[in-house]
C-alpha atoms as a PDB file:
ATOM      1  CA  UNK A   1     147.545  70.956 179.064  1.00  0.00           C
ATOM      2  CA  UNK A   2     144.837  69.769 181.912  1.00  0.00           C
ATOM      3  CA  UNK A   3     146.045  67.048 184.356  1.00  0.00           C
ATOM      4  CA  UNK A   4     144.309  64.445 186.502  1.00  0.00           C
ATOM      5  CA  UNK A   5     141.524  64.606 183.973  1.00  0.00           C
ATOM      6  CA  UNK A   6     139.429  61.639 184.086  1.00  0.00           C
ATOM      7  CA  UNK A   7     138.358  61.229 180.626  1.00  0.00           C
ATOM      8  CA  UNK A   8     134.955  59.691 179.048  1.00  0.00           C
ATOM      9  CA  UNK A   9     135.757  57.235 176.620  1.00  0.00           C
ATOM     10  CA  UNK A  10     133.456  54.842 173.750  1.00  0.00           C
ATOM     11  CA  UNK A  11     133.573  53.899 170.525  1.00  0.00           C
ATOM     12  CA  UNK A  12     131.151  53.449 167.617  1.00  0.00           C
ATOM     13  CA  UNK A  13     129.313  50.641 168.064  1.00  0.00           C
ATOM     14  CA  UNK A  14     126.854  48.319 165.727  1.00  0.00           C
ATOM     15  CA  UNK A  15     123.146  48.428 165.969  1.00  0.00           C
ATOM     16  CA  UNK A  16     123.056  44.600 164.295  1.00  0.00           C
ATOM     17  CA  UNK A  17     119.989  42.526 165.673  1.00  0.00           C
ATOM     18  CA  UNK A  18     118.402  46.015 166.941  1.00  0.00           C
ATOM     19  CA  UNK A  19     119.433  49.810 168.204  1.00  0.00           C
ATOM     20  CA  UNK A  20     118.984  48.379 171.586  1.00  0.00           C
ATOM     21  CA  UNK A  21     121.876  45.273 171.350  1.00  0.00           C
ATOM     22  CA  UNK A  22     123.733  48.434 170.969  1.00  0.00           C
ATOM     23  CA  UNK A  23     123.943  49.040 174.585  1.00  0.00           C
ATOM     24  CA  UNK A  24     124.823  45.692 175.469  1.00  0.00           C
ATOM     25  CA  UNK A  25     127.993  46.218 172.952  1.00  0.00           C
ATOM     26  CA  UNK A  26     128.808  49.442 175.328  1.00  0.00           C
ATOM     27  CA  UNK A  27     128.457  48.006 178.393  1.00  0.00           C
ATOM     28  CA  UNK A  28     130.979  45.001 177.285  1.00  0.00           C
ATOM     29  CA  UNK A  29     133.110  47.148 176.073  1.00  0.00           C
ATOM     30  CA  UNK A  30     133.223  48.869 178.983  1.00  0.00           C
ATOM     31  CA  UNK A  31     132.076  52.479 177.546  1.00  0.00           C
ATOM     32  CA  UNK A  32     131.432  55.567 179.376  1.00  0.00           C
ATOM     33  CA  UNK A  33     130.004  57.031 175.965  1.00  0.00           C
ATOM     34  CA  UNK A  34     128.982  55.723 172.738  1.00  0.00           C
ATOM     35  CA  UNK A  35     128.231  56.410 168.804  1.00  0.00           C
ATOM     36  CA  UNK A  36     125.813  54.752 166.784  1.00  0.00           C
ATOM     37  CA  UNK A  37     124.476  54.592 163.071  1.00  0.00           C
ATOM     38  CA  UNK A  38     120.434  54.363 163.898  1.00  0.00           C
ATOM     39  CA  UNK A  39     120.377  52.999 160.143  1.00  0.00           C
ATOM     40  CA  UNK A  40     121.838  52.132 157.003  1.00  0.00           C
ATOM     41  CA  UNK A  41     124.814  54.356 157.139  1.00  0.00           C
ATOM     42  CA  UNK A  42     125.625  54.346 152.802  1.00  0.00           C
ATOM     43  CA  UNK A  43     122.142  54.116 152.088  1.00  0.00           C
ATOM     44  CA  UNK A  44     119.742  56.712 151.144  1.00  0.00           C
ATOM     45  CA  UNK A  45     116.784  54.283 152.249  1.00  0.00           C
ATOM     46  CA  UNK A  46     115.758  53.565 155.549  1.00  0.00           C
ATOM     47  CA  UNK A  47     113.359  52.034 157.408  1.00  0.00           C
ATOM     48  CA  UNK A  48     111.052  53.914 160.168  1.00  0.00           C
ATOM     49  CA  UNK A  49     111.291  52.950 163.669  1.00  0.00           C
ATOM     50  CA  UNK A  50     109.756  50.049 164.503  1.00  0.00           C
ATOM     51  CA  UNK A  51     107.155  50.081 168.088  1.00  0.00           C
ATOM     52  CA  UNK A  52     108.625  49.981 171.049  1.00  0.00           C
ATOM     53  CA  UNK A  53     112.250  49.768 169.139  1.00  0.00           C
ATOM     54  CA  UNK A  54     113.150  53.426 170.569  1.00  0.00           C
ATOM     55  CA  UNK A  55     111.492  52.749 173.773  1.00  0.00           C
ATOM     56  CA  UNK A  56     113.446  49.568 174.072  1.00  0.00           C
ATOM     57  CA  UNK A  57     116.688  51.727 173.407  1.00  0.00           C
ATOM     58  CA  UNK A  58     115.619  54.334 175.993  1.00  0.00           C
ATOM     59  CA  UNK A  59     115.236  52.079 178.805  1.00  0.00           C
ATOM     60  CA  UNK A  60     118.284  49.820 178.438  1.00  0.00           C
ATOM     61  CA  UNK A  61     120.558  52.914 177.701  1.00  0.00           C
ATOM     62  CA  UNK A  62     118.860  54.018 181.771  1.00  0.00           C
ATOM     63  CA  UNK A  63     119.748  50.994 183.111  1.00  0.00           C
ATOM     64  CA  UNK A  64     123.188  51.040 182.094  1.00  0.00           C
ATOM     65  CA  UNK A  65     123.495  54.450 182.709  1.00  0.00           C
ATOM     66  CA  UNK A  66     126.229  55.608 179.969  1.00  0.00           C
ATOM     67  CA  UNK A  67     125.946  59.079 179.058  1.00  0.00           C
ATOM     68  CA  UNK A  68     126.087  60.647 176.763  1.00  0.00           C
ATOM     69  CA  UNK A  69     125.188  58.798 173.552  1.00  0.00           C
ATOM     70  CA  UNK A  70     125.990  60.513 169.964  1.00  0.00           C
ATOM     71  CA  UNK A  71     124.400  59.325 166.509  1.00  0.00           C
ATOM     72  CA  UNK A  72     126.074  59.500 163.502  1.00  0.00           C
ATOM     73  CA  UNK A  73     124.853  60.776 159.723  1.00  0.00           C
ATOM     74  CA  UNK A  74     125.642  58.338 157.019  1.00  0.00           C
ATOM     75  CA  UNK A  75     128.282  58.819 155.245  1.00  0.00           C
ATOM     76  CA  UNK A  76     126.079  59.250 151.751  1.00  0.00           C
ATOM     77  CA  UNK A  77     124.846  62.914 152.539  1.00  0.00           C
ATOM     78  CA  UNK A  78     126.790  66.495 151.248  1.00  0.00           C
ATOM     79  CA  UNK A  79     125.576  69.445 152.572  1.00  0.00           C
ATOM     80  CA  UNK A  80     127.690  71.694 150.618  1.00  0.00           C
ATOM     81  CA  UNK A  81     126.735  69.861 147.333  1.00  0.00           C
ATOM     82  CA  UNK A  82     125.664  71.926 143.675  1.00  0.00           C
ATOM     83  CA  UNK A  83     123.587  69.324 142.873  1.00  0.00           C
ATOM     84  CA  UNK A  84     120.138  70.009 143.552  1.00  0.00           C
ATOM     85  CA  UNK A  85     119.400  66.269 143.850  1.00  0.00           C
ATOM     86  CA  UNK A  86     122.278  65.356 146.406  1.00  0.00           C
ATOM     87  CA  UNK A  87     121.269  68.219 148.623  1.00  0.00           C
ATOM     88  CA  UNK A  88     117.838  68.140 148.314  1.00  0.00           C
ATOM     89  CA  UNK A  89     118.513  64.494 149.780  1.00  0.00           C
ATOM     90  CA  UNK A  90     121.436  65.179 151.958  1.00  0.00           C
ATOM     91  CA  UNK A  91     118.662  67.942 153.839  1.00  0.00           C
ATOM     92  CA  UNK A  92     115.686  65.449 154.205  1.00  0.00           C
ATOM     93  CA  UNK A  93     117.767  62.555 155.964  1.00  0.00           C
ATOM     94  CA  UNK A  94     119.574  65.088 158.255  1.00  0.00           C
ATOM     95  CA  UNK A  95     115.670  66.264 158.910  1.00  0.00           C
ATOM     96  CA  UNK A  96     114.596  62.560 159.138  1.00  0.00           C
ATOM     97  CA  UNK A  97     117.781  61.679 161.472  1.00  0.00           C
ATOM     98  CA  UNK A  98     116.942  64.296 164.038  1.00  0.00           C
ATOM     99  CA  UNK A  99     113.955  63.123 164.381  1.00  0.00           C
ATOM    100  CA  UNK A 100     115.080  59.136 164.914  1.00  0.00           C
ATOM    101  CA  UNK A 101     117.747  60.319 167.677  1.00  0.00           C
ATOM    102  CA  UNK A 102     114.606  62.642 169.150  1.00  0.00           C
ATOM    103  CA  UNK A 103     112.886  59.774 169.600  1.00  0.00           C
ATOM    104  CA  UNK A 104     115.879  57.191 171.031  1.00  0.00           C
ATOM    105  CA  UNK A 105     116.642  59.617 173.633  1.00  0.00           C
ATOM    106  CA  UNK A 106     120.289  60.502 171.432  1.00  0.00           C
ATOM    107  CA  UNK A 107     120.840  64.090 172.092  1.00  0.00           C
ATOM    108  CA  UNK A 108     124.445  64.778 169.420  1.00  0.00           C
ATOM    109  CA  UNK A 109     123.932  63.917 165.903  1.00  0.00           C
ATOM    110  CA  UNK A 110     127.520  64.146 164.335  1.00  0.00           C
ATOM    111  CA  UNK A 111     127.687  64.729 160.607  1.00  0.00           C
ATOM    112  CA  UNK A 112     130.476  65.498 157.927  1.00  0.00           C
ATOM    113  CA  UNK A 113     130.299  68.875 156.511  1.00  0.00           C
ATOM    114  CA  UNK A 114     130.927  67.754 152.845  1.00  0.00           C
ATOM    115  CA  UNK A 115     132.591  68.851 149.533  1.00  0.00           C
ATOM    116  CA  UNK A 116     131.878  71.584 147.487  1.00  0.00           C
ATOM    117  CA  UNK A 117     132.271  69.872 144.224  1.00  0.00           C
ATOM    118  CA  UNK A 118     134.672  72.202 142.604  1.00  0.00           C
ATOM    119  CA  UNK A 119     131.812  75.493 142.837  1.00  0.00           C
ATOM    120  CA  UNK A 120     134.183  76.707 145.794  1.00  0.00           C
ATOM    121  CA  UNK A 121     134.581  76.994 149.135  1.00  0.00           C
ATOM    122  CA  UNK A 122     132.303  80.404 149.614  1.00  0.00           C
ATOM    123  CA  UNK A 123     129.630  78.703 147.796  1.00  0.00           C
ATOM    124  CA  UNK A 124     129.671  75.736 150.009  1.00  0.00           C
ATOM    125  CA  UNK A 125     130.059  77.183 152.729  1.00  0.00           C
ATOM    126  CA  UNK A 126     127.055  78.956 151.968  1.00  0.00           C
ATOM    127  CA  UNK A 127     125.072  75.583 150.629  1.00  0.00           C
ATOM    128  CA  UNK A 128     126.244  74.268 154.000  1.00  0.00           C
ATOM    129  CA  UNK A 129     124.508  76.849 156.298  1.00  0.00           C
ATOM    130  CA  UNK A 130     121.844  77.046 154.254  1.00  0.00           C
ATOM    131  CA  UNK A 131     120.988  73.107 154.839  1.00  0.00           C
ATOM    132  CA  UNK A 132     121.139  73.394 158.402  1.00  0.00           C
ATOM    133  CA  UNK A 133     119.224  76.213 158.221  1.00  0.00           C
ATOM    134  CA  UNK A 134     116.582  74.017 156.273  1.00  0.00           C
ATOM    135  CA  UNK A 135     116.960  71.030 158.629  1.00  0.00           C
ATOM    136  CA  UNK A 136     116.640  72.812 161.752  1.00  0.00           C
ATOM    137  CA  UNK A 137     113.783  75.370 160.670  1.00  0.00           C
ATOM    138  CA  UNK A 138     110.794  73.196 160.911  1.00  0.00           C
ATOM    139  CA  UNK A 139     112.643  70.355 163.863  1.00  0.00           C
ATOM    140  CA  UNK A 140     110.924  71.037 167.557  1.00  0.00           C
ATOM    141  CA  UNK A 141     113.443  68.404 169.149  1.00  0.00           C
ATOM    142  CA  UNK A 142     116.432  69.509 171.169  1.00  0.00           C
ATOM    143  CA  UNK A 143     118.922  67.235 169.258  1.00  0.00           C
ATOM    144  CA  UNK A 144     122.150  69.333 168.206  1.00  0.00           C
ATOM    145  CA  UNK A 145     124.053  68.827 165.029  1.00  0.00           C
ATOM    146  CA  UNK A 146     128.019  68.071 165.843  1.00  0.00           C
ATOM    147  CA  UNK A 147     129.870  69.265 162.682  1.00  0.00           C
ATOM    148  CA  UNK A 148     132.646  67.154 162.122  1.00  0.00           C
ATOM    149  CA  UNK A 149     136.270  68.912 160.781  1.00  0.00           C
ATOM    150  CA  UNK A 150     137.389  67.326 157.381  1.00  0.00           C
ATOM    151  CA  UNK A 151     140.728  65.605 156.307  1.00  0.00           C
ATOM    152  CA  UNK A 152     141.706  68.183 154.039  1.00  0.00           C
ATOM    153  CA  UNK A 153     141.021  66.558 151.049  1.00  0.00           C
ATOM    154  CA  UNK A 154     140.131  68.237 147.664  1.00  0.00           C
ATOM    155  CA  UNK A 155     137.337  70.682 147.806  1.00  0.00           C
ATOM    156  CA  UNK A 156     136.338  69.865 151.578  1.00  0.00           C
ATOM    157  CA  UNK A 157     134.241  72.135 153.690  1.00  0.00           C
ATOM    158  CA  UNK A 158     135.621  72.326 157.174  1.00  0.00           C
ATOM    159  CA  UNK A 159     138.956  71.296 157.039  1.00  0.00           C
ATOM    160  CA  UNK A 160     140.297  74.690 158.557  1.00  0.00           C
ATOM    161  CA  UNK A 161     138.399  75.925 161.714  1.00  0.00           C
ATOM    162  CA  UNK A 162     137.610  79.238 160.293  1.00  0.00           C
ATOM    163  CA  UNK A 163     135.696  77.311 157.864  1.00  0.00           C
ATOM    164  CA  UNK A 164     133.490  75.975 160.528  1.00  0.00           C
ATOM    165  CA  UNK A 165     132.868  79.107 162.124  1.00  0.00           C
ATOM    166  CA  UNK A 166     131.962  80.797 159.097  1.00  0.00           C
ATOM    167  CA  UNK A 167     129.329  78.137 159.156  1.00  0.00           C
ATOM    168  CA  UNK A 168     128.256  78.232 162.875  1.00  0.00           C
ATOM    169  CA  UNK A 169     127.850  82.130 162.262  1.00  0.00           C
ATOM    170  CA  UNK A 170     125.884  81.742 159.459  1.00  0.00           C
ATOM    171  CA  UNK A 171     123.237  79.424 161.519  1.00  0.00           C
ATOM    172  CA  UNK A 172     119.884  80.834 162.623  1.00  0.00           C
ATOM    173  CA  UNK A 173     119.458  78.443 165.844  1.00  0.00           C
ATOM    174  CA  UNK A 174     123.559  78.768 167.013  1.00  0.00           C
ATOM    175  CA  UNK A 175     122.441  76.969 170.295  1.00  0.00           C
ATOM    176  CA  UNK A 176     121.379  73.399 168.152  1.00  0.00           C
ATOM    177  CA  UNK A 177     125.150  73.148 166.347  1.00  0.00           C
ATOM    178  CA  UNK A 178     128.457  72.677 167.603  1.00  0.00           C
ATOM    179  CA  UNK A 179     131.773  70.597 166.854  1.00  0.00           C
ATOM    180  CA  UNK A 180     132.967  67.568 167.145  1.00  0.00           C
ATOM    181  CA  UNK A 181     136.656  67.494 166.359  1.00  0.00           C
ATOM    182  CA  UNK A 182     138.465  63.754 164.515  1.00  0.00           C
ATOM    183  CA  UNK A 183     142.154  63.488 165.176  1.00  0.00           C
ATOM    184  CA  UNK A 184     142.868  61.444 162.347  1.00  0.00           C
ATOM    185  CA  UNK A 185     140.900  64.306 160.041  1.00  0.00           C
ATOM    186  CA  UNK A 186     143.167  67.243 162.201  1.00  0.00           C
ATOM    187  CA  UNK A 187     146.455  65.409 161.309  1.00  0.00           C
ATOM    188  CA  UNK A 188     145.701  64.801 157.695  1.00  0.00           C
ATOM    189  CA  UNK A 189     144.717  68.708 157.307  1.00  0.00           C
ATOM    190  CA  UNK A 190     148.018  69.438 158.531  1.00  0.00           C
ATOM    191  CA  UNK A 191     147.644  69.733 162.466  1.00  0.00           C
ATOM    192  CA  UNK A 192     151.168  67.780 163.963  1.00  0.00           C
ATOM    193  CA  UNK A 193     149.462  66.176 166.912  1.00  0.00           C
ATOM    194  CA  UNK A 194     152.852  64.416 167.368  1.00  0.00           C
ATOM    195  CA  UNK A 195     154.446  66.998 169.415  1.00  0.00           C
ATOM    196  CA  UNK A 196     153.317  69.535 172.198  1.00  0.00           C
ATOM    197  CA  UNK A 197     153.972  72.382 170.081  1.00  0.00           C
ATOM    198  CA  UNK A 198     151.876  71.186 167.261  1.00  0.00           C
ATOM    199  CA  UNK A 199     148.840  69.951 169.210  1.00  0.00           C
ATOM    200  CA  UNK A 200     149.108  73.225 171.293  1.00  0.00           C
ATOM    201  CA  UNK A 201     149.109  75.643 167.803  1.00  0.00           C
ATOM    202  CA  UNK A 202     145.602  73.513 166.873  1.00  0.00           C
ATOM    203  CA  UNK A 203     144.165  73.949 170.274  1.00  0.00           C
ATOM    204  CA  UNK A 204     145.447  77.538 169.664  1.00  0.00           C
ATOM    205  CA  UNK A 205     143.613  77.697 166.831  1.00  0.00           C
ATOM    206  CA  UNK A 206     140.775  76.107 167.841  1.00  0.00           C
ATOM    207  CA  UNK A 207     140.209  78.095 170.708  1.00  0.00           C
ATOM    208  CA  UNK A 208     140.099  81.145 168.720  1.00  0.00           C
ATOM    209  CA  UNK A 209     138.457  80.417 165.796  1.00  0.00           C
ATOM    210  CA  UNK A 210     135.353  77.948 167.442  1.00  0.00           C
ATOM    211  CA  UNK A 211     136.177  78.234 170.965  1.00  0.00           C
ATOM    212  CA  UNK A 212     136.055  75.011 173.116  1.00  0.00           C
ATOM    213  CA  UNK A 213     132.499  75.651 174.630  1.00  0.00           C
ATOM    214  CA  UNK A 214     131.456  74.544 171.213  1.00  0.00           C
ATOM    215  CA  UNK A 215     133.198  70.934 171.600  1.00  0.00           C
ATOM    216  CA  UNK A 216     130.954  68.455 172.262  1.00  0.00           C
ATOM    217  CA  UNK A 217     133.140  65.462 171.323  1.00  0.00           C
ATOM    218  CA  UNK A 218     136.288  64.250 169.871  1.00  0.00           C
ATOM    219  CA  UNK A 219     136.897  61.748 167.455  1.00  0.00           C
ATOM    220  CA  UNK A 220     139.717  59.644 168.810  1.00  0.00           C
ATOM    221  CA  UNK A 221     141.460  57.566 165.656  1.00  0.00           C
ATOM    222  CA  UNK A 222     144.723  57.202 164.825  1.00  0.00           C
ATOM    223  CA  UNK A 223     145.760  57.835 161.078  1.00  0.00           C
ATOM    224  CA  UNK A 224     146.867  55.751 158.209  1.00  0.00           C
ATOM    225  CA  UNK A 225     147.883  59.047 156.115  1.00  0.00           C
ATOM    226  CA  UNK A 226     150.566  61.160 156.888  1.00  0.00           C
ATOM    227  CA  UNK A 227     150.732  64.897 157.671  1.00  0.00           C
ATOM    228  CA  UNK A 228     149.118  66.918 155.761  1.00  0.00           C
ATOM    229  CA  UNK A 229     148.178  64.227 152.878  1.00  0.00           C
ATOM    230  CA  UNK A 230     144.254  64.832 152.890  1.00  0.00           C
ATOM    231  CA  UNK A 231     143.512  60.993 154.040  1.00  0.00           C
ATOM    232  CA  UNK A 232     140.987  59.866 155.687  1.00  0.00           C
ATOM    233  CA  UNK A 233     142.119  56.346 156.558  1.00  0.00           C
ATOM    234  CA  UNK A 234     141.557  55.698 160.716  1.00  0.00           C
ATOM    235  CA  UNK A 235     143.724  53.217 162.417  1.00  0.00           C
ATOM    236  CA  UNK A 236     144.031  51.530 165.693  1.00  0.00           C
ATOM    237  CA  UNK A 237     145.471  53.825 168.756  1.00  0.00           C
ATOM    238  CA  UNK A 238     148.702  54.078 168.405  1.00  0.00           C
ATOM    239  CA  UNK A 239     149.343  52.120 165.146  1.00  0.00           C
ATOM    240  CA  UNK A 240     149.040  54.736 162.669  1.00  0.00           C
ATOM    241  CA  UNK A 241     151.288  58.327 161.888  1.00  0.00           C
ATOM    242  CA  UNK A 242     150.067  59.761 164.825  1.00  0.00           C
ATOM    243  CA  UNK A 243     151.450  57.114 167.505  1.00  0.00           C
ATOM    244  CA  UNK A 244     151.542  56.344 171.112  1.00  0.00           C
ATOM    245  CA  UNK A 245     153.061  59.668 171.966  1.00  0.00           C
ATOM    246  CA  UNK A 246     150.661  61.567 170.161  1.00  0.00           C
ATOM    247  CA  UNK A 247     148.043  59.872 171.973  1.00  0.00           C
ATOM    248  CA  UNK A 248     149.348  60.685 174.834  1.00  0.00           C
ATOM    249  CA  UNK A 249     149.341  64.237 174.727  1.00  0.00           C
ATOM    250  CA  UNK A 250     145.778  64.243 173.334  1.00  0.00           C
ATOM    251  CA  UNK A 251     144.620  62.492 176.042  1.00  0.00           C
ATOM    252  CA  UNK A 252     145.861  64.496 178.921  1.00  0.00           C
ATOM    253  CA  UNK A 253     144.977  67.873 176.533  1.00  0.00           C
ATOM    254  CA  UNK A 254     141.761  69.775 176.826  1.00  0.00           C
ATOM    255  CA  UNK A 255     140.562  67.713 174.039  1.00  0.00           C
ATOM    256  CA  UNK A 256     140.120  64.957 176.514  1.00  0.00           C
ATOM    257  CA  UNK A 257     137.296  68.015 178.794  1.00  0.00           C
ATOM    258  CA  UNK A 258     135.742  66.499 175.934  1.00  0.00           C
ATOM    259  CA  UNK A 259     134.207  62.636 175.552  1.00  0.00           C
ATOM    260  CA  UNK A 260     135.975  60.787 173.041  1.00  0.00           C
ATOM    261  CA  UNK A 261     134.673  57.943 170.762  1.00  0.00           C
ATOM    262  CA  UNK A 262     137.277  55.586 169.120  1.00  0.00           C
ATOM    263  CA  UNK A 263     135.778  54.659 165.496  1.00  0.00           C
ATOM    264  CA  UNK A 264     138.929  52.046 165.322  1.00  0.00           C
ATOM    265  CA  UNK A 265     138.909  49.290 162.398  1.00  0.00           C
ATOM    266  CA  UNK A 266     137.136  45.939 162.490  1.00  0.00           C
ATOM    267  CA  UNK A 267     139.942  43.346 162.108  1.00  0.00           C
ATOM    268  CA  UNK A 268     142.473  40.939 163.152  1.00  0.00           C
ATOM    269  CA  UNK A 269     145.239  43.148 164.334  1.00  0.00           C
ATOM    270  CA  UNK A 270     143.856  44.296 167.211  1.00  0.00           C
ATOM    271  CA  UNK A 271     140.199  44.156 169.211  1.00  0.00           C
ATOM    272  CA  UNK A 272     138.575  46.964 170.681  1.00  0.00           C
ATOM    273  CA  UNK A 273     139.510  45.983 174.515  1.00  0.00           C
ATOM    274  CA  UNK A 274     142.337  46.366 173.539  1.00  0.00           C
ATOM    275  CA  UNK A 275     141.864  50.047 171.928  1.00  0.00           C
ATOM    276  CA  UNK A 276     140.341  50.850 175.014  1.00  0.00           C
ATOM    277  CA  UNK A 277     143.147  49.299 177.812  1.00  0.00           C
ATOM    278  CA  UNK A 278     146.068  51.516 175.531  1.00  0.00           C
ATOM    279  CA  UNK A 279     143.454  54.945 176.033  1.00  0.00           C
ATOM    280  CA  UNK A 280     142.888  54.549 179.157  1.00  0.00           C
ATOM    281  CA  UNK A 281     146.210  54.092 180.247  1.00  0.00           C
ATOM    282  CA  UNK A 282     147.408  56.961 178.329  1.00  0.00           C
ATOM    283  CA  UNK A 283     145.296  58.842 179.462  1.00  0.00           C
ATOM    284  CA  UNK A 284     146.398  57.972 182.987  1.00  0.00           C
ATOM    285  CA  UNK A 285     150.434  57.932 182.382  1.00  0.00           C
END
């Protein structure tokens, strides 16, 4: 466990009225990173860019100085899919996305892996490599793909870190993907994060399966699930299965080397300050 760490933490934050009003969200929220959608994020259809809308992004994301920014896939794509259709698709917008973040300046493009549809997990594996291998073959930018770890849920790709570095292995350009790691996904695979010993088998595990110089960030969310159940259900810091303590070994962990985004729920219950005030102070206990 790491001590004294002073930790980077954001959340995902909305792009409504323009990508650029992101930043403003950020900078009230007091962020030292954030996560975007640049578009539609359960939409196939987009629209391009519009002029000076990435330029606009660019400079206000200077000025405020908050590094460093991640995008985010939508949640539509499946890069292990069988159907021809799906990942013909799924490949195109992870093409076209790498291209937007290029262009805003956004240099970690998280995405989920996907589910292999019942045609099993060496196939999509496979399917999965193979996609990035498409995506990345004809892309001149420097953006890196994050892949994200899965719940665990039925025929998921990348629920178990060997999984992932099968995949990472099986990349042409190793230097353009790494990881980023959920906590609410690594609880509902199975990881305990509730207790030292459990958080220290996953980082175990981690460590020798991806190895940490291939984190680039962590997911920090609570879970609505319990152990083990396959659910991908996020909840507000401390709230959920996981709770305060759990937080607070994650956040004095080498997960928190790390910058962590908070993809919390939008509700009543609780606001994002307030998200933020419980992490920090964790983080600092």
């Amino acid at each position: 466990m790491s001590e004294g760490l002073m930790v980077k933490l954001g959340f995902h934050v909305s792009i409504e009225g323009g990508i650029d009003k992101a930043v403003d969200r950020a900078l009230e929220l007091r962020c030292d990173t954030f996560q975007i959608f640049t578009r539609n994020p359960r939409s196939w259809a987009y629209r391009a860019l519009r002029e000076g809308e990435a330029e606009a992004f660019r400079e206000k994301r200077g000025m405020a100085g908050i590094d460093p920014v991640f995008g985010h896939m939508p949640y539509i794509l499946n890069l292990a899919s069988p159907s021809e259709e799906i990942y013909r698709r799924s490949v195109g917008s992870l093409s076209a996305e790498l291209g937007r973040c290029s262009a805003l300046g956004v240099p970690m493009l998280v995405t989920h892996v996907g589910s292999h549809m019942g045609s099993g997990l060496e196939e999509g594996i496979e399917r999965v490599v193979g996609a990035l291998n498409l995506a990345l073959e004809g892309d001149s930018s420097e953006v890196s793909i994050l892949l994200e770890n899965e719940p665990g849920s039925r025929n998921s790709v990348g629920s178990r870190f060997e999984e992932i570095r099968a995949i990472l292995d099986g990349v042409d350009r190793r230097e353009r993907v790494a990881v980023c790691l959920d906590t609410c996904h690594a609880f509902a695979a199975g990881f305990d994060l509730r207790t030292r010993e459990g958080l220290g088998t996953m980082l175990e595990l981690f460590k020798t399966d991806v190895g940490f110089d291939r984190l680039k960030l962590v997911h920090l969310n609570d879970s609505v699930g319990g152990l083990g159940t396959g659910v991908d259900h996020h909840e507000h810091i401390g709230l959920g299965e996981i709770g305060l303590k759990g937080f607070r070994l994650i956040l004095r962990s080498r997960l928190a080397e790390a910058p962590m985004i908070m993809e919390t729920p939008v509700d009543e219950r609780r606001p994002d300050e307030e998200n933020m005030r419980i992490a920090r102070e964790l983080a600092s206990a």
